[in-house]
Protein backbone atom coordinates (compact mmCIF):
# COMPACT_ATOMS: atom_id res chain seq x y z
CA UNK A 1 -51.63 60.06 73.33
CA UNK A 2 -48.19 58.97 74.88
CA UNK A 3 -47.16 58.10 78.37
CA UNK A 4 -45.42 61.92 78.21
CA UNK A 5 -48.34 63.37 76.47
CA UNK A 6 -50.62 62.55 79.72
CA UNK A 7 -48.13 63.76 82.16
CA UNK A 8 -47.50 66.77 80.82
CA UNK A 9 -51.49 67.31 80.35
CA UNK A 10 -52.27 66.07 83.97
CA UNK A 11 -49.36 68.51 85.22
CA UNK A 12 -50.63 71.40 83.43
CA UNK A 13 -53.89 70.82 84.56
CA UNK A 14 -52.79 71.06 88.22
CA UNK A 15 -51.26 74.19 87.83
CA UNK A 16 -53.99 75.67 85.84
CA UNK A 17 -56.91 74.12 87.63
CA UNK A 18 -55.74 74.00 91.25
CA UNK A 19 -52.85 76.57 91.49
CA UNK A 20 -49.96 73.65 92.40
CA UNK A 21 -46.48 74.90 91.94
CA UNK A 22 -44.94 72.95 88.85
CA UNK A 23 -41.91 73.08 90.99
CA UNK A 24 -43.49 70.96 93.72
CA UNK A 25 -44.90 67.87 91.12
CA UNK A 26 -42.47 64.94 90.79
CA UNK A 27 -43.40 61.32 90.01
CA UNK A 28 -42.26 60.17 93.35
CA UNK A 29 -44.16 62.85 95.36
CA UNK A 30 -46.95 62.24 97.55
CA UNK A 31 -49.91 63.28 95.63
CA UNK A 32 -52.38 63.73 98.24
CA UNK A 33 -49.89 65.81 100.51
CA UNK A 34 -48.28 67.48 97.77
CA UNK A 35 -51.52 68.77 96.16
CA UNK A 36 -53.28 69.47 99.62
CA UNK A 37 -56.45 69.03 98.06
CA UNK A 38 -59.71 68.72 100.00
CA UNK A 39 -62.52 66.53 99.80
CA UNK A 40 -64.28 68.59 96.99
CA UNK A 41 -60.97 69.66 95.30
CA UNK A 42 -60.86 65.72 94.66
CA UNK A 43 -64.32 65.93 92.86
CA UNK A 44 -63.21 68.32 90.92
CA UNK A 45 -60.01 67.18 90.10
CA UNK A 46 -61.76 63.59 89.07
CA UNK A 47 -64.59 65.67 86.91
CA UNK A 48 -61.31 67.40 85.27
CA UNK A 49 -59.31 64.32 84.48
CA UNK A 50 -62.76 62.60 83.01
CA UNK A 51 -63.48 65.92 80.75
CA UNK A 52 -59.73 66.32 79.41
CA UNK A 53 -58.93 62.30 78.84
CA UNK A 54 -62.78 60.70 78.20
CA UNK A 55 -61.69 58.10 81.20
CA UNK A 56 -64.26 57.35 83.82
CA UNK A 57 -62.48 57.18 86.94
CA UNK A 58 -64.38 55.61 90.46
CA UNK A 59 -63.54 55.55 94.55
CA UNK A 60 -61.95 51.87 93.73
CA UNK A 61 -59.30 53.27 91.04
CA UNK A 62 -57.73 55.46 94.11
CA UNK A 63 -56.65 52.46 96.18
CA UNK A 64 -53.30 52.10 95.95
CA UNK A 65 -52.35 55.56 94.25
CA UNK A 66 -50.09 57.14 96.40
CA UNK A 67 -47.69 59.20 94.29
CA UNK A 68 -47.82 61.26 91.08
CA UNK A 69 -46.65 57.97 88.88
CA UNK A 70 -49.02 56.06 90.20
CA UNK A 71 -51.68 58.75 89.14
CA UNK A 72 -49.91 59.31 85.85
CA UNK A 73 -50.06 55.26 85.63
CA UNK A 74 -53.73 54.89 86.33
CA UNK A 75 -54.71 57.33 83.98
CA UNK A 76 -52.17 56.04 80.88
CA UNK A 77 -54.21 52.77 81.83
CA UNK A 78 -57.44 54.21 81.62
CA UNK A 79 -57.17 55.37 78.24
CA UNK A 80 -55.19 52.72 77.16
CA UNK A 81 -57.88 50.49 78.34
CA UNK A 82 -60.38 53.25 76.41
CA UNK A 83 -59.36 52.83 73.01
């Protein structure tokens, strides 16, 4: 799977899964304010990811993700880091 392979996966999963506006998702964006997600939506949105890529992903891997790259990024590395 390719760097634009994930994004457009993890972007279509927002806007299935939890209803964000495609129009609102840009790498630069603030995830957490864009996607006004509470604490559970984050559970869920973890269980997602896991299910659709085969990652694992834990509280530590969130430090330091602020935007939509650096979501995109962690979860390229994950899978890199997979196979």
């Amino acid at each position: 799977m390719n760097t634009e392979e994930i994004l457009e996966k993890i972007n279509e999963i927002l806007v299935d899964e939890f209803e964000v506006d495609a129009e609102v998702i840009s790498p630069e964006s603030n995830l957490k304010d864009t996607l006004g997600l509470d604490s559970l939506d984050y559970v869920d949105l973890v269980v997602t990811i896991e299910a659709n890529f085969g990652v694992k992903l834990g509280e530590a891997d969130f430090v330091g993700i602020a935007t939509f790259q650096d979501f995109y990024n962690l979860i390229e590395t994950k899978i890199q880091n997979k196979n």
